[in-house]
Each structure stands twice: as structure tokens, then as C-alpha cells.
Protein backbone atom coordinates (compact mmCIF):
# COMPACT_ATOMS: atom_id res chain seq x y z
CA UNK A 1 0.53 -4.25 8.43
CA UNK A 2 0.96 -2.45 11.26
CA UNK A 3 -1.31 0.07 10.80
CA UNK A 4 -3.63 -2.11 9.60
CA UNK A 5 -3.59 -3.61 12.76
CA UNK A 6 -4.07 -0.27 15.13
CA UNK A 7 -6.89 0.48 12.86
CA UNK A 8 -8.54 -2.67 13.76
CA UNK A 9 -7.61 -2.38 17.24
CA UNK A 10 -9.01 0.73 17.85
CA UNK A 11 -11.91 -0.59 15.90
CA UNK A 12 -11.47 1.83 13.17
CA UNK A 13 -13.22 1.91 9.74
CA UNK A 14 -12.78 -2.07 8.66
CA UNK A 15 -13.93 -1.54 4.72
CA UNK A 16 -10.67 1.07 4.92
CA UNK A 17 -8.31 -0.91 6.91
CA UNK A 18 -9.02 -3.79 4.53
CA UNK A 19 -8.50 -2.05 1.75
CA UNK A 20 -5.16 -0.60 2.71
CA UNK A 21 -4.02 -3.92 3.26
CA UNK A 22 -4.94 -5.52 0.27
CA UNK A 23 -3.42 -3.01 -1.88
CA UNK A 24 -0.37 -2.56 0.36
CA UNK A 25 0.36 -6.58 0.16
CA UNK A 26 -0.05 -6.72 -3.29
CA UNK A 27 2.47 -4.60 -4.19
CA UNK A 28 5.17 -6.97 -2.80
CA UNK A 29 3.08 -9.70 -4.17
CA UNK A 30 3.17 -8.36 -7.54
CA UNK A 31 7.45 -7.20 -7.49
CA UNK A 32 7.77 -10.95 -6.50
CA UNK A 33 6.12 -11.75 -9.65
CA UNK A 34 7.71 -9.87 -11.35
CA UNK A 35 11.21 -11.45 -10.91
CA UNK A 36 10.27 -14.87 -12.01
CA UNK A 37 8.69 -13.08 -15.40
CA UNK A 38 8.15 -15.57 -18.38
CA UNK A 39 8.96 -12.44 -20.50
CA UNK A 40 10.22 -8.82 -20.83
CA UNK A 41 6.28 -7.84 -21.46
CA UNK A 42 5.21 -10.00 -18.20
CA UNK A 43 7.57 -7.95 -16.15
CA UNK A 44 6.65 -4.67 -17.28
CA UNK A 45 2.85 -5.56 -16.33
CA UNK A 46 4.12 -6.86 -13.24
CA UNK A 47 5.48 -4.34 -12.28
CA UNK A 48 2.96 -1.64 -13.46
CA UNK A 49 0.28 -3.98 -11.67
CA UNK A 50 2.51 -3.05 -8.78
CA UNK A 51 2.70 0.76 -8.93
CA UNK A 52 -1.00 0.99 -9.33
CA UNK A 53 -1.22 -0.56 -5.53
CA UNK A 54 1.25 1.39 -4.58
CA UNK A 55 -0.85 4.13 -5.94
CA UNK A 56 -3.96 3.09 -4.53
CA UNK A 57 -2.06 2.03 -0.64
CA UNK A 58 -1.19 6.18 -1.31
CA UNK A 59 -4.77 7.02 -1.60
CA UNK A 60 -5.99 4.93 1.54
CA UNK A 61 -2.84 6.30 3.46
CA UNK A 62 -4.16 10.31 2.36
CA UNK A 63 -7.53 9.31 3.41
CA UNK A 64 -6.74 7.78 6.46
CA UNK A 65 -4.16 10.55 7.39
CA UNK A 66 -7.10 13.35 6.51
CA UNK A 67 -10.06 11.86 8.62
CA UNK A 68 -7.69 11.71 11.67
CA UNK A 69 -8.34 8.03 12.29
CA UNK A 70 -5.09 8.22 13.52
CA UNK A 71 -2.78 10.59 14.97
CA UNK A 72 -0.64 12.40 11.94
CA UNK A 73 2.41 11.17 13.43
CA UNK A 74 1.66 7.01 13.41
CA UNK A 75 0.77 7.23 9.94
CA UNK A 76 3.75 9.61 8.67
CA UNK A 77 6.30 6.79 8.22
CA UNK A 78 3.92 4.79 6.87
CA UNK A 79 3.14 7.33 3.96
CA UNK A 80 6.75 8.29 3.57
CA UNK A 81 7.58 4.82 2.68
CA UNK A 82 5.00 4.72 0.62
CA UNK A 83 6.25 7.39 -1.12
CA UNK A 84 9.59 5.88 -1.34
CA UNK A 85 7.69 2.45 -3.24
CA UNK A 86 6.38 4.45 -5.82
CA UNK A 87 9.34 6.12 -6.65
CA UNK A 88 11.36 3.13 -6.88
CA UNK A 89 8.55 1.48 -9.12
């Protein structure tokens, strides 16, 4: 959220900044979910609902780290936990 925040700040790309945090809530949103499951099969789609947006945070996170909205290093945390989500999920 943070970066979502220096993006706006520096008025950045909105449409992008939006995006990223969309997808990067959700992901929480959806893991949340996915503990109070009605079912084995609800979790699993939960969950995969989840990796998806963490898949899709990535792919804002690669964009925004190639057009140099930012400098490399503010966003390199960011991406590496990222990275660590999607693993996990």
C-alpha cells in the first residue's frame, strides 16, 4: 500500500497504481477466505483465486519496476515479498 501511495503522490500512472492495489489486497482478502472454507474444494479455489493476484500484483510490480516509475530500489522489497507470497501459495 505503500507504493501505491508514492505512485499517487508523485502523481504516477493512476490506472497502474490502482491496479496494483486491487490485486495486491485481494490476495489477503482471498487467504482470509480461505480459512473460514465451507469445504476442502472452497479452499483450494480460495486459495488459487489468491495466487492468481499474487500473480497478477507480480506483473504490475515488473511493469512498474521496468518503466522506472520508481527508483529500482523502492520497489525491490516490494517485489521480493511478492515473490515470497507466491511461493508460499
Amino acid at each position: 500500500m505503500n507504493l501505491v501511495h508514492d505512485l499517487k503522490t508523485n502523481k504516477k500512472d493512476y490506472v497502474i497504481s490502482n491496479q496494483l492495489l486491487r490485486s495486491g489486497t485481494s490476495i489477503g482478502a482471498n487467504v482470509y477466505e480461505a480459512q473460514c472454507a465451507a469445504s476442502r474444494k472452497d479452499f483450494n479455489n480460495k486459495l488459487t483465486i489468491a495466487l492468481k493476484e499474487a500473480n497478477e500484483t507480480h506483473y504490475w510490480l515488473k511493469l512498474i519496476n521496468e518503466s522506472q516509475y520508481l527508483l529500482k530500489l523502492n520497489i525491490k522489497k516490494t517485489y521480493q515479498q511478492n515473490t515470497q507470497q507466491n511461493s508460499i501459495i
